[in-house]
PDB file of N, CA and C in Angstrom:
ATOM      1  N   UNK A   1     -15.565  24.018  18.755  1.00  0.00           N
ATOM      2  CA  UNK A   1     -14.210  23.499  18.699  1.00  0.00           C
ATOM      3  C   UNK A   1     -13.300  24.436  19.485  1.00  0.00           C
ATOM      4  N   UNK A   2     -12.813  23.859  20.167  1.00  0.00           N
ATOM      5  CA  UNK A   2     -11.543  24.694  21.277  1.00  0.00           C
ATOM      6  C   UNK A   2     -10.181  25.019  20.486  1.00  0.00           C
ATOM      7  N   UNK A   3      -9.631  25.927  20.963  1.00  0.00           N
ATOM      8  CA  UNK A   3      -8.205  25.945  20.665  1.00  0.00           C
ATOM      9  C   UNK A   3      -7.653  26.588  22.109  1.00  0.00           C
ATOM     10  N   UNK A   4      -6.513  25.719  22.580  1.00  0.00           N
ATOM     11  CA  UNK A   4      -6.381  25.983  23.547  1.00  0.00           C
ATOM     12  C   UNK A   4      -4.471  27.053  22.833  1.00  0.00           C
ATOM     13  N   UNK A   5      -3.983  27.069  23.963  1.00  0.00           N
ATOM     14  CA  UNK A   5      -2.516  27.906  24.761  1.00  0.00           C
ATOM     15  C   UNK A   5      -1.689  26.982  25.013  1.00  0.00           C
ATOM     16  N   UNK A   6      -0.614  27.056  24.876  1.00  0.00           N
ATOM     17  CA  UNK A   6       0.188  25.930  25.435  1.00  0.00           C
ATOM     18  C   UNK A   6       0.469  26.292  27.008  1.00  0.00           C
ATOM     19  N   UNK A   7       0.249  27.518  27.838  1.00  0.00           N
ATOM     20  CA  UNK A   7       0.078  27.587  29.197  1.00  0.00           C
ATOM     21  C   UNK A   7      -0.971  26.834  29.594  1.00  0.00           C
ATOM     22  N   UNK A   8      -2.320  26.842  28.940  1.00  0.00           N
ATOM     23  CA  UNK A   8      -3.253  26.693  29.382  1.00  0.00           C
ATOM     24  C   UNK A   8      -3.163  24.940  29.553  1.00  0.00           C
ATOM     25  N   UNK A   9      -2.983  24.116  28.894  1.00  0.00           N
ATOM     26  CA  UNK A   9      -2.450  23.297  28.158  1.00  0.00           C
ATOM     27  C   UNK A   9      -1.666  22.722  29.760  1.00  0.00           C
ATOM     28  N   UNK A  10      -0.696  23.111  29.746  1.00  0.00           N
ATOM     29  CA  UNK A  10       0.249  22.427  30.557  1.00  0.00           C
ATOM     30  C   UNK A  10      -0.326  22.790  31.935  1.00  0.00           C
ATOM     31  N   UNK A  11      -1.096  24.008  32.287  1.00  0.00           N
ATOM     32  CA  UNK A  11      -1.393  23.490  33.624  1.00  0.00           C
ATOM     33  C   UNK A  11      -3.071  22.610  33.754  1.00  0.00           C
ATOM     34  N   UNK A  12      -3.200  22.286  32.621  1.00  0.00           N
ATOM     35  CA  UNK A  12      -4.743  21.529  32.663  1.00  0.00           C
ATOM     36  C   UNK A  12      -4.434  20.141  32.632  1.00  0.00           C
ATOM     37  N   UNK A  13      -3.106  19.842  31.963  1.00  0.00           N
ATOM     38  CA  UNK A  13      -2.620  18.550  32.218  1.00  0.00           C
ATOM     39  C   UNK A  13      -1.127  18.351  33.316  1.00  0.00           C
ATOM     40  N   UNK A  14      -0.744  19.026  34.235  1.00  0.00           N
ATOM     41  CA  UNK A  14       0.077  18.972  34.764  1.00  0.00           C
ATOM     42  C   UNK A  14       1.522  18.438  33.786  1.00  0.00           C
ATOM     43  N   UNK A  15       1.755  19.227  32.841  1.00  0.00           N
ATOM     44  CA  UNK A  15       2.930  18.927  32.074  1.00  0.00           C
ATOM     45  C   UNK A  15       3.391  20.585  31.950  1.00  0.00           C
ATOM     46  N   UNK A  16       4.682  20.374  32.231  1.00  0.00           N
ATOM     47  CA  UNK A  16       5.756  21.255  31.442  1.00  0.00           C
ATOM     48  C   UNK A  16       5.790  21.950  30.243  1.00  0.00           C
ATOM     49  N   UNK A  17       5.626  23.043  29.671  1.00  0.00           N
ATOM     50  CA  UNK A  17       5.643  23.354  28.212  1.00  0.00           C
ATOM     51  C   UNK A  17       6.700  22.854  27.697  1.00  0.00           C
ATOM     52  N   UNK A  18       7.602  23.104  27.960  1.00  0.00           N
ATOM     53  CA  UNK A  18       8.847  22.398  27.667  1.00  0.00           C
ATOM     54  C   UNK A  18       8.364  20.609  27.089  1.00  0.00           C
ATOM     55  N   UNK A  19       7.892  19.880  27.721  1.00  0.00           N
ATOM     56  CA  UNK A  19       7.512  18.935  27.374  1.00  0.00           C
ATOM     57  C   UNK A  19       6.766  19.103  26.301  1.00  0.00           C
ATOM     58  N   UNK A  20       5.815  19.536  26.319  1.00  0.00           N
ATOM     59  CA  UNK A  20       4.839  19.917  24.996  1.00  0.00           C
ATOM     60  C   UNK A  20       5.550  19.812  23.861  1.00  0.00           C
ATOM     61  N   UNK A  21       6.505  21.074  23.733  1.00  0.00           N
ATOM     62  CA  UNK A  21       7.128  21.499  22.961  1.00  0.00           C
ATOM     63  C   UNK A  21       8.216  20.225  22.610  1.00  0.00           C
ATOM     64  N   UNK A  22       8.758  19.371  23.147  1.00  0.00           N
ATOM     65  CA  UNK A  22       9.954  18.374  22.964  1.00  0.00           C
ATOM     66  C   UNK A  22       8.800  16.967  21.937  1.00  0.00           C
ATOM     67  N   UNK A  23       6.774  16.879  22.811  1.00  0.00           N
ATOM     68  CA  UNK A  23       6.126  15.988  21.506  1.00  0.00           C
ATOM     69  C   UNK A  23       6.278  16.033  20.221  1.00  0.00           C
ATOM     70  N   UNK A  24       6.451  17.595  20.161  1.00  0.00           N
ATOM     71  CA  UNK A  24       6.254  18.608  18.923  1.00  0.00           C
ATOM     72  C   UNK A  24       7.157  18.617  17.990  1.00  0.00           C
ATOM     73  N   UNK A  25       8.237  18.126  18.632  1.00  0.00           N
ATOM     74  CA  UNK A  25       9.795  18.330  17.919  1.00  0.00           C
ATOM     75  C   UNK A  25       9.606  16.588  17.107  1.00  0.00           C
ATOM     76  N   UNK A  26       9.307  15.949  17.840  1.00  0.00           N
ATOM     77  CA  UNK A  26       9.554  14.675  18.143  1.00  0.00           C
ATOM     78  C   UNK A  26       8.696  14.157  17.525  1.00  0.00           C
ATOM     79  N   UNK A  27       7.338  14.803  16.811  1.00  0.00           N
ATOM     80  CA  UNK A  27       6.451  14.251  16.194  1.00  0.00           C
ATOM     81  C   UNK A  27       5.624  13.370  16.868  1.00  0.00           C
ATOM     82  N   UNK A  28       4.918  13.518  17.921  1.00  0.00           N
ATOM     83  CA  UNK A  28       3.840  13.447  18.823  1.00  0.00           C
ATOM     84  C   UNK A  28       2.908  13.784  18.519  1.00  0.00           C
ATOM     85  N   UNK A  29       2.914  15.641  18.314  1.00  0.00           N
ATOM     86  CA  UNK A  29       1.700  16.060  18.851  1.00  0.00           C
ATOM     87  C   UNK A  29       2.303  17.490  17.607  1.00  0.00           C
ATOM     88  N   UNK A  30       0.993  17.696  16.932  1.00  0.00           N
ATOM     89  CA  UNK A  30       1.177  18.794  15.707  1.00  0.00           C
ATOM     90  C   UNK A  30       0.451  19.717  16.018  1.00  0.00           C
ATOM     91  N   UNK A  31       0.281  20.789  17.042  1.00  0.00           N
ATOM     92  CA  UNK A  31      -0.575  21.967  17.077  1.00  0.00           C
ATOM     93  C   UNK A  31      -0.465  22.727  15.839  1.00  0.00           C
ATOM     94  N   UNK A  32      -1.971  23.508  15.860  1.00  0.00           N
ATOM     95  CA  UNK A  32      -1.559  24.681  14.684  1.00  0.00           C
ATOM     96  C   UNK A  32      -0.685  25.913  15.226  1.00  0.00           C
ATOM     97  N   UNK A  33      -0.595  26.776  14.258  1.00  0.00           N
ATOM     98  CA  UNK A  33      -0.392  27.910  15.125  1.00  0.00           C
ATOM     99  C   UNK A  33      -0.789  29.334  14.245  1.00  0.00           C
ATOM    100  N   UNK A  34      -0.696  30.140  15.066  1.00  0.00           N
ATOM    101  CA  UNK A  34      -1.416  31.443  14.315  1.00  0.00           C
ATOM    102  C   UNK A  34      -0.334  32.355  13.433  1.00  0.00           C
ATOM    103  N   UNK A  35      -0.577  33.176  13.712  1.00  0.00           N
ATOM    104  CA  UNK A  35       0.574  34.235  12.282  1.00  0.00           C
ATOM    105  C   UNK A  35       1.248  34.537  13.506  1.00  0.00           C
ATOM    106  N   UNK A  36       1.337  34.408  14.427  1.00  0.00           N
ATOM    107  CA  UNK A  36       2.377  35.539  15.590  1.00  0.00           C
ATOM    108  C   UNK A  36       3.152  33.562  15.698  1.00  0.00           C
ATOM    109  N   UNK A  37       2.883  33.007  15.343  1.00  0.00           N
ATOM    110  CA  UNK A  37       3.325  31.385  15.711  1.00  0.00           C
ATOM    111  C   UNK A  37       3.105  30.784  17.116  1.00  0.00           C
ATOM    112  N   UNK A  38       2.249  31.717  17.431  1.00  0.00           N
ATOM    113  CA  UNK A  38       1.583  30.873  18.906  1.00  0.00           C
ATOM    114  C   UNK A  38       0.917  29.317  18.697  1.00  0.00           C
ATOM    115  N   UNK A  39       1.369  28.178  19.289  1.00  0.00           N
ATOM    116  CA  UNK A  39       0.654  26.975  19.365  1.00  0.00           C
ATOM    117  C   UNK A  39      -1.069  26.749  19.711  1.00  0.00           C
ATOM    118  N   UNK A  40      -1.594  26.524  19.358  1.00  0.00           N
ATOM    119  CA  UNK A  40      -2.926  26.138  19.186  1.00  0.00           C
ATOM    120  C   UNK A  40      -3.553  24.592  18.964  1.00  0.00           C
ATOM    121  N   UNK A  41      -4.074  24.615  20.485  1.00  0.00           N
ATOM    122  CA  UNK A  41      -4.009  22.942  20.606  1.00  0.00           C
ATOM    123  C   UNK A  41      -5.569  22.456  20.633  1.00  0.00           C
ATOM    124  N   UNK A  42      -6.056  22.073  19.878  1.00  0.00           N
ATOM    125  CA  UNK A  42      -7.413  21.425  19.330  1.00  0.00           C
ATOM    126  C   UNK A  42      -8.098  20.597  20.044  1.00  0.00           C
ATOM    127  N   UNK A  43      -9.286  20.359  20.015  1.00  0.00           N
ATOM    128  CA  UNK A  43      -9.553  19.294  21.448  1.00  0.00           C
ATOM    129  C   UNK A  43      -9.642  17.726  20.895  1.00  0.00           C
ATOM    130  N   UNK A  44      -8.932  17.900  19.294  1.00  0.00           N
ATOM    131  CA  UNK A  44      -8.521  16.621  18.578  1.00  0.00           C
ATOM    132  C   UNK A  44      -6.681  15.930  19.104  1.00  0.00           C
ATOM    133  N   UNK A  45      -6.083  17.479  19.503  1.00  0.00           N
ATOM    134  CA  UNK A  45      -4.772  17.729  19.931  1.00  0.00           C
ATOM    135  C   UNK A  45      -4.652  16.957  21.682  1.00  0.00           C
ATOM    136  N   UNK A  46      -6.266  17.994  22.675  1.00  0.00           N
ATOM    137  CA  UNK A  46      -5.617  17.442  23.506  1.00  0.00           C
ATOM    138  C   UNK A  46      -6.135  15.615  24.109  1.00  0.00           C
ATOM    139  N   UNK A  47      -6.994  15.264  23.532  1.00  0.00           N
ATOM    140  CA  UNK A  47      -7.365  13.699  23.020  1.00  0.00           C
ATOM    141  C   UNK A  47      -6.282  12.965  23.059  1.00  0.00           C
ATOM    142  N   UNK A  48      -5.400  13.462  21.565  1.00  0.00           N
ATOM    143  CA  UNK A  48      -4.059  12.921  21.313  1.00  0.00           C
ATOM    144  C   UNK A  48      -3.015  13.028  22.534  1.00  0.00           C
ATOM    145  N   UNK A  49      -3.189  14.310  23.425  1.00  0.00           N
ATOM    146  CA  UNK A  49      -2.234  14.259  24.192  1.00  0.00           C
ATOM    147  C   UNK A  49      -2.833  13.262  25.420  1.00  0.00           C
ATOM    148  N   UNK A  50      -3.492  13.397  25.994  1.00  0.00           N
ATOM    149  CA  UNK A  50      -4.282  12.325  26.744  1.00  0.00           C
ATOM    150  C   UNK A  50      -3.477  10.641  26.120  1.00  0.00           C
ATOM    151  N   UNK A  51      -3.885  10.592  25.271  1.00  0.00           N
ATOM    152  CA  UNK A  51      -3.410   9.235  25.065  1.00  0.00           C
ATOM    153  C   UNK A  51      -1.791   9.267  25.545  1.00  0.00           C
ATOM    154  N   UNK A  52      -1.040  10.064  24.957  1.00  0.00           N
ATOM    155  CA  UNK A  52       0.430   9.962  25.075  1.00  0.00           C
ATOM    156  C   UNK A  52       0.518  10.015  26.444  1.00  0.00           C
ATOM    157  N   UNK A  53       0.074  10.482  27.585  1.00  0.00           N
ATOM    158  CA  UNK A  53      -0.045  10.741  28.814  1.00  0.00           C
ATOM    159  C   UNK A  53      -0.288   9.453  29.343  1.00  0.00           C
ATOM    160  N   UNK A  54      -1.176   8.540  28.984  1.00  0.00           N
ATOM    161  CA  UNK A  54      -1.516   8.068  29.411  1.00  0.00           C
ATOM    162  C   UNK A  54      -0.521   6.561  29.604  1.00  0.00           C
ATOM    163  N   UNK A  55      -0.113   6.836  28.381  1.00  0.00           N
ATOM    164  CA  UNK A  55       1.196   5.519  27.591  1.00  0.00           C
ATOM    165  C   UNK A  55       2.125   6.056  28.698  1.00  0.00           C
ATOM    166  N   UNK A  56       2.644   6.965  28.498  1.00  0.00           N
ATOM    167  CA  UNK A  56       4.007   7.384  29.320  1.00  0.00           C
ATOM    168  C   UNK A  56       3.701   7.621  31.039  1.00  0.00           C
ATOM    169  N   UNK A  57       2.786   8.074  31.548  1.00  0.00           N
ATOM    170  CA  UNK A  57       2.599   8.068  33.251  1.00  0.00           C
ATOM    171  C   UNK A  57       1.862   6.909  33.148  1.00  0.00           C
ATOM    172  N   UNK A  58       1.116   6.181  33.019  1.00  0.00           N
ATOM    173  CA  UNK A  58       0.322   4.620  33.483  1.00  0.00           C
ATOM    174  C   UNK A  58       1.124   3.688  33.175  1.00  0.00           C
ATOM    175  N   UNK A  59       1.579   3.375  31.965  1.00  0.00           N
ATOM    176  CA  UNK A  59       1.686   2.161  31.321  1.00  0.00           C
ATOM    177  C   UNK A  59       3.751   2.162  31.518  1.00  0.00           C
ATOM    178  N   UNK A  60       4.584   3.430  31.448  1.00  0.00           N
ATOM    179  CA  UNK A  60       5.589   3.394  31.808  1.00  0.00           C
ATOM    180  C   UNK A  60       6.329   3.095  30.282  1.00  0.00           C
ATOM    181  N   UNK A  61       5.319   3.480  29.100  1.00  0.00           N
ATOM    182  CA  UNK A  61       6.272   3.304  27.472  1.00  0.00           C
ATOM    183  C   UNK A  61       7.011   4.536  27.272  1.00  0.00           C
ATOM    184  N   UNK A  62       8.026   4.372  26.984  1.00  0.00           N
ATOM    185  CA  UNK A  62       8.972   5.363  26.120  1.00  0.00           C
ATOM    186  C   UNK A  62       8.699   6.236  25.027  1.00  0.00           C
ATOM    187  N   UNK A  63       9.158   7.187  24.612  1.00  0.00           N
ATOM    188  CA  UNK A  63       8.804   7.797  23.868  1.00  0.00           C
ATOM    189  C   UNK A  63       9.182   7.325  22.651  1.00  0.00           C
ATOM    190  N   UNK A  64       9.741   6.477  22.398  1.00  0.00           N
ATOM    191  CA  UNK A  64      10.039   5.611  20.846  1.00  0.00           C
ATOM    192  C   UNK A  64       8.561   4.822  20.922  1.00  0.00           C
ATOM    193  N   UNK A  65       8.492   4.221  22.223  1.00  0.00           N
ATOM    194  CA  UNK A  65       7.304   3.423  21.747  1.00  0.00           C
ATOM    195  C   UNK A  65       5.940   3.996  22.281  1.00  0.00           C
ATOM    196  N   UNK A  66       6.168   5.376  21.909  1.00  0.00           N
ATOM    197  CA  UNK A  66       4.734   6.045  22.026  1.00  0.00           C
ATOM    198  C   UNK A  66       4.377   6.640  20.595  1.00  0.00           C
ATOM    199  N   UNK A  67       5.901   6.953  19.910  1.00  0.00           N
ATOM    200  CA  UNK A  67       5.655   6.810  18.409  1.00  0.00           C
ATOM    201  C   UNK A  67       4.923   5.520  17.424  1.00  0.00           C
ATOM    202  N   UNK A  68       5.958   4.371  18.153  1.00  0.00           N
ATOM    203  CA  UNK A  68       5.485   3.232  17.555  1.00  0.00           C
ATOM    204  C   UNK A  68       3.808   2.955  17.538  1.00  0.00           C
ATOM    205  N   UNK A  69       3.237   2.996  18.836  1.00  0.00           N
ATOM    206  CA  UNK A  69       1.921   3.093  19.030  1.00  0.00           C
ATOM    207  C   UNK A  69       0.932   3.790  17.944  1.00  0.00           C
ATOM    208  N   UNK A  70       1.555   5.054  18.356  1.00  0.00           N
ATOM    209  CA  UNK A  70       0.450   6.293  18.135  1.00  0.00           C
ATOM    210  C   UNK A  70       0.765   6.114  16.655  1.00  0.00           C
ATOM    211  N   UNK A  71       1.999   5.352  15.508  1.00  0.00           N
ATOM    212  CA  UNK A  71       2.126   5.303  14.578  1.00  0.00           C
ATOM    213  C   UNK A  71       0.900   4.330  13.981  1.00  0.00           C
ATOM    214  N   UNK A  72       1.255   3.075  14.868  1.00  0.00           N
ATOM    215  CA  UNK A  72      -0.060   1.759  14.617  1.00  0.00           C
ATOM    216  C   UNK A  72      -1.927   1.830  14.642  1.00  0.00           C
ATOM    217  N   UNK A  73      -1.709   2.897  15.505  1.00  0.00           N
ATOM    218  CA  UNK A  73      -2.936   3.296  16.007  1.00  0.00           C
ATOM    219  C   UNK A  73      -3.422   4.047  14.685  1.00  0.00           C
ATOM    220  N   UNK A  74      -3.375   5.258  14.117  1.00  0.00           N
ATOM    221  CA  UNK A  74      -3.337   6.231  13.029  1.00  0.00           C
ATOM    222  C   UNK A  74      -3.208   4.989  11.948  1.00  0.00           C
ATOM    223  N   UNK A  75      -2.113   3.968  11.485  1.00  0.00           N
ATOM    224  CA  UNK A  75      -2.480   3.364  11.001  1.00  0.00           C
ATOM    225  C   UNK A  75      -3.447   2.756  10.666  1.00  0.00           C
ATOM    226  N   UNK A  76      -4.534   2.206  11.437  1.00  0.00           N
ATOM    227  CA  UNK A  76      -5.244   1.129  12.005  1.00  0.00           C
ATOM    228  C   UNK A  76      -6.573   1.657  11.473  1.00  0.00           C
ATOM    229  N   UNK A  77      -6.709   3.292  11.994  1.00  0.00           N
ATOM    230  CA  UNK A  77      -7.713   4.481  11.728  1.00  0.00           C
ATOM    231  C   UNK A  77      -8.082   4.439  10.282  1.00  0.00           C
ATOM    232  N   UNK A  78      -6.669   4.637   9.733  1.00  0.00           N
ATOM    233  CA  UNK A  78      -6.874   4.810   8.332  1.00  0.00           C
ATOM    234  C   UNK A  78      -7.742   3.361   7.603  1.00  0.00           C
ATOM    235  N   UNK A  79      -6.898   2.518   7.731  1.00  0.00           N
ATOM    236  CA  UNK A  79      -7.336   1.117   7.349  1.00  0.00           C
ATOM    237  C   UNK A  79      -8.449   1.133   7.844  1.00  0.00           C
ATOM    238  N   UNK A  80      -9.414   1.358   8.874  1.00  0.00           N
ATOM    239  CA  UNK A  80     -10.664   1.077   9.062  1.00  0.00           C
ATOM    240  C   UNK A  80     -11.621   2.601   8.043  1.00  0.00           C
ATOM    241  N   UNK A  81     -11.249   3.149   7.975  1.00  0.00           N
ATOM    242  CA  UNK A  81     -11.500   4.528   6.947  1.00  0.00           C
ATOM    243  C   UNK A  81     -11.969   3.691   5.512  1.00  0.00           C
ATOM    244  N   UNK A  82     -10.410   3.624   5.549  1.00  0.00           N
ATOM    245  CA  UNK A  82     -10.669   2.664   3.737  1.00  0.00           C
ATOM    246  C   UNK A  82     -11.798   1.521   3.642  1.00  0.00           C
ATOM    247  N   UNK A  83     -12.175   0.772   4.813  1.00  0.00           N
ATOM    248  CA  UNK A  83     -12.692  -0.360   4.898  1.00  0.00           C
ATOM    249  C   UNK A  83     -14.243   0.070   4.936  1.00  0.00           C
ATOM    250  N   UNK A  84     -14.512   0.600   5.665  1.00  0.00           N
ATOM    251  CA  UNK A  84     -15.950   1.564   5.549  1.00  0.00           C
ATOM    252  C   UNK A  84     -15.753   1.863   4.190  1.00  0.00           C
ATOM    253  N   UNK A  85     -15.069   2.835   3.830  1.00  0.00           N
ATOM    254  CA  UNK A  85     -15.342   3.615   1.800  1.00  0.00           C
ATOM    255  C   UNK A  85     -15.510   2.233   0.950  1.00  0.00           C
ATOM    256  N   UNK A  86     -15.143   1.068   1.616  1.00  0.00           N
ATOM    257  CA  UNK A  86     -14.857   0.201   0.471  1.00  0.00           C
ATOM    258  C   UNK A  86     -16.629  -0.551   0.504  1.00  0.00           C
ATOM    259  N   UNK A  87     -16.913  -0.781   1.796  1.00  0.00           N
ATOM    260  CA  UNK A  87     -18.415  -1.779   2.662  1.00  0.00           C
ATOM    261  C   UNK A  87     -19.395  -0.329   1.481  1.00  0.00           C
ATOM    262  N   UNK A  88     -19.477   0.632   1.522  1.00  0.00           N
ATOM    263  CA  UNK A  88     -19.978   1.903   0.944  1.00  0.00           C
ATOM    264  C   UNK A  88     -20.235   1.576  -0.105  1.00  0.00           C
ATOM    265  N   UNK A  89     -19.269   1.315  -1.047  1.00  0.00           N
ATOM    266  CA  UNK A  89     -18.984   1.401  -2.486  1.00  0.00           C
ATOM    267  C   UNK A  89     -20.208  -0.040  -2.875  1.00  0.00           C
ATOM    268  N   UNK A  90     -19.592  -0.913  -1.860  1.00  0.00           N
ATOM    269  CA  UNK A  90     -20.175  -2.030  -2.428  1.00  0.00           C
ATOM    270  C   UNK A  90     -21.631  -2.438  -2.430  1.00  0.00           C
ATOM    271  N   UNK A  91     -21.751  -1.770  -1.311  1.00  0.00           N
ATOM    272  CA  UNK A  91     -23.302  -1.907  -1.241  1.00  0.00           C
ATOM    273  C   UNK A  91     -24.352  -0.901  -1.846  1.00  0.00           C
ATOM    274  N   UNK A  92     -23.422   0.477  -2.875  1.00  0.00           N
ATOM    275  CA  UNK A  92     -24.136   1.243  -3.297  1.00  0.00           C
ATOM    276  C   UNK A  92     -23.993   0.710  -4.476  1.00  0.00           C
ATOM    277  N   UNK A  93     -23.312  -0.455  -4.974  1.00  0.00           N
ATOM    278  CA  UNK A  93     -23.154  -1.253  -6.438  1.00  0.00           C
ATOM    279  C   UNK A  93     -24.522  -2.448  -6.217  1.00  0.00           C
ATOM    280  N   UNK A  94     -24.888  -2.592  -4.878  1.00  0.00           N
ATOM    281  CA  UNK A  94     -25.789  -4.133  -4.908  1.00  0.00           C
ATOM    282  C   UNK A  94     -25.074  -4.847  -4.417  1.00  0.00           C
ATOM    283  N   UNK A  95     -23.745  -4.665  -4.293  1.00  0.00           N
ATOM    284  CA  UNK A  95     -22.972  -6.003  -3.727  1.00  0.00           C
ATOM    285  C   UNK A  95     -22.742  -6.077  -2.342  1.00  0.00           C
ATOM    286  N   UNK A  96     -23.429  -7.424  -2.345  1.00  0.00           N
ATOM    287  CA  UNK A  96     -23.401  -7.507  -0.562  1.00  0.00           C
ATOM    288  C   UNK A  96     -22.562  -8.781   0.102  1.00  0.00           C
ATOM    289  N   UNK A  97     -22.704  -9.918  -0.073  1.00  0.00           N
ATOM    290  CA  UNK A  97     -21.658 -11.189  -0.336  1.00  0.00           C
ATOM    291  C   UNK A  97     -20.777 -11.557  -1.399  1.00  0.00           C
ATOM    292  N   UNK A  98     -20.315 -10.476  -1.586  1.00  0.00           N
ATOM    293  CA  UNK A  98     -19.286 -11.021  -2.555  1.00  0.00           C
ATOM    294  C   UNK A  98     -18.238 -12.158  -2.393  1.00  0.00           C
ATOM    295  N   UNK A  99     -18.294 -13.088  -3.080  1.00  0.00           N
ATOM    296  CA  UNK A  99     -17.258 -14.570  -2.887  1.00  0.00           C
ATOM    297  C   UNK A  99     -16.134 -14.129  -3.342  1.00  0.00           C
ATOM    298  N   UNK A 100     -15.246 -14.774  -2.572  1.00  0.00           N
ATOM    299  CA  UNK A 100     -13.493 -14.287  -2.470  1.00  0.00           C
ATOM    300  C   UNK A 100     -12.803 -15.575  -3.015  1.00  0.00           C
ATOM    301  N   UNK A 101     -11.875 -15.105  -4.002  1.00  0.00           N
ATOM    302  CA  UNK A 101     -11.464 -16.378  -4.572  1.00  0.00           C
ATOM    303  C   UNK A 101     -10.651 -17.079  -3.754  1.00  0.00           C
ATOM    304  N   UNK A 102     -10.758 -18.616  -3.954  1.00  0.00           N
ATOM    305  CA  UNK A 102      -9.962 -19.701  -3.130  1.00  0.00           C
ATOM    306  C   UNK A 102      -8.226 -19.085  -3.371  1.00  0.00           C
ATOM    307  N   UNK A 103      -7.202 -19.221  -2.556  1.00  0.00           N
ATOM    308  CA  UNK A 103      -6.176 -18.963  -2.437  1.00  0.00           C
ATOM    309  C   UNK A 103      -5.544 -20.005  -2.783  1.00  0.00           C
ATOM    310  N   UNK A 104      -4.442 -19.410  -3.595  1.00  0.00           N
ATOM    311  CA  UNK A 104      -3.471 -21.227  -4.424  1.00  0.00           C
ATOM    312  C   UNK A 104      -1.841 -20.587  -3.900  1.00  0.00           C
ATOM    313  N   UNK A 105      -1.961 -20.510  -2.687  1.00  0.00           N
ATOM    314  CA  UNK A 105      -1.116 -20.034  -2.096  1.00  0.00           C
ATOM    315  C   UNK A 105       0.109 -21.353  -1.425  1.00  0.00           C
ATOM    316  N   UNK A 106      -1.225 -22.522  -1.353  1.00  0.00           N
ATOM    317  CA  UNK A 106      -0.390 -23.544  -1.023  1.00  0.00           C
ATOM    318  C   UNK A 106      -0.434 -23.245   0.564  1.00  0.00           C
ATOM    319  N   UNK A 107      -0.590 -22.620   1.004  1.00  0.00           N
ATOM    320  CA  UNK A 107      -0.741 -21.778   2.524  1.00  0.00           C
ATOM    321  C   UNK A 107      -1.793 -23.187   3.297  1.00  0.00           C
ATOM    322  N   UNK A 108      -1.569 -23.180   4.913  1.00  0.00           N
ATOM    323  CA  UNK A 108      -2.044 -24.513   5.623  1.00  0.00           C
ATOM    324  C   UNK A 108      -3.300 -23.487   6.325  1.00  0.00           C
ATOM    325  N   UNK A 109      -4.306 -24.081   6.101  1.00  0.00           N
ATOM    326  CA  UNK A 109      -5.231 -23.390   6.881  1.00  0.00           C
ATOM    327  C   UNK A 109      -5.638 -24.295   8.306  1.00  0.00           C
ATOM    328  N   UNK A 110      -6.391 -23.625   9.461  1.00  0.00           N
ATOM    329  CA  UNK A 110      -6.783 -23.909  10.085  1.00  0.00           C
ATOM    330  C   UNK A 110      -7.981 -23.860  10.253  1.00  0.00           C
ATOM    331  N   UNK A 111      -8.468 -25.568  10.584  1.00  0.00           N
ATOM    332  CA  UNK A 111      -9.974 -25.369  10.937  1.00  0.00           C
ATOM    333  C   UNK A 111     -10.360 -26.041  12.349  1.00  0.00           C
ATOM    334  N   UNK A 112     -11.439 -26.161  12.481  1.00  0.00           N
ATOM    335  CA  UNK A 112     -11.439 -26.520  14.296  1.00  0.00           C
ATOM    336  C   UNK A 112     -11.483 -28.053  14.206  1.00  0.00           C
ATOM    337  N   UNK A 113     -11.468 -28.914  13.096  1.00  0.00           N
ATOM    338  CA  UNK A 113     -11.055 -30.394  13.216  1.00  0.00           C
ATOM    339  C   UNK A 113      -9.487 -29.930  13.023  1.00  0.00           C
ATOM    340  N   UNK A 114      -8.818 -29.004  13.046  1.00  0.00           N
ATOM    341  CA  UNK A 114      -7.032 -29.242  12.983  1.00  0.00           C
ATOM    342  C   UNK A 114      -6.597 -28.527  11.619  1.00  0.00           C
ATOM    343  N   UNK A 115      -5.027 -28.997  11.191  1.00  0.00           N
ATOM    344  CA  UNK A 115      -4.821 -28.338  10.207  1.00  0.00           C
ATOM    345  C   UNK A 115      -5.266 -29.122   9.220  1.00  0.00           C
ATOM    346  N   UNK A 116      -5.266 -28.331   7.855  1.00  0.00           N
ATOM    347  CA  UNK A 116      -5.535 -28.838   6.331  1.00  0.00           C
ATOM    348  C   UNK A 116      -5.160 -28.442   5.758  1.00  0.00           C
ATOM    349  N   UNK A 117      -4.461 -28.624   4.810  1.00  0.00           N
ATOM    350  CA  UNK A 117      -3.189 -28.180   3.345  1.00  0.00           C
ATOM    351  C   UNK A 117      -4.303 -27.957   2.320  1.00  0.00           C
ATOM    352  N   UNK A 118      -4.083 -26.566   1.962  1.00  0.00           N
ATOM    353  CA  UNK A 118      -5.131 -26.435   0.608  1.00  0.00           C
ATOM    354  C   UNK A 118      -4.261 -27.216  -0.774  1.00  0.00           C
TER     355      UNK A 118
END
């Protein structure tokens, strides 16, 4: 596992420390840091920064909506986390098809002959 410098850092990705430091503020990008408070950037860190790089020089998103993203994304992570612990659980119980109760939601479903009103 790496821990990088935030020099090292900015000239391996052609960014500014200054920039670094403004993810950081901004809740981007969370390096550790040591007892002297030097930044320490993980190769989980520079992954994460890669992506943000990639949103903001390719794609031309803002930094609101690199939060929004990187918020959905981490979201998404988690929810597939839980979803595995849950496929886990169930199949270390025996349960493998479990039937899901019909919905009395009144809700219109779609099927490939069209719609149908439960």
């Amino acid at each position: 596992m790496g821990a990088y410098m935030i020099g090292v850092v900015s000239v391996r990705y052609g960014v500014h420390p200054q920039t670094l430091r403004l993810y950081e503020r901004e809740g981007l990008l969370a390096p550790s840091r040591t007892e002297g408070k030097t930044r320490l950037y993980s190769d989980e860190d520079l992954e994460r920064l890669e992506f943000i790089l990639n949103l903001t020089r390719d794609l031309g998103v803002n930094l609101a909506g690199v939060e929004v993203v990187l918020g959905l994304r981490d979201r998404l992570n988690r929810m597939q986390e839980d979803m595995e612990g849950l496929v886990r659980v169930m199949e270390s119980a025996g349960l493998r098809d479990v039937p899901r109760p019909a919905s009395s939601t009144g809700l219109v479903k779609l099927t490939p002959q069209g719609l149908r009103k439960r």
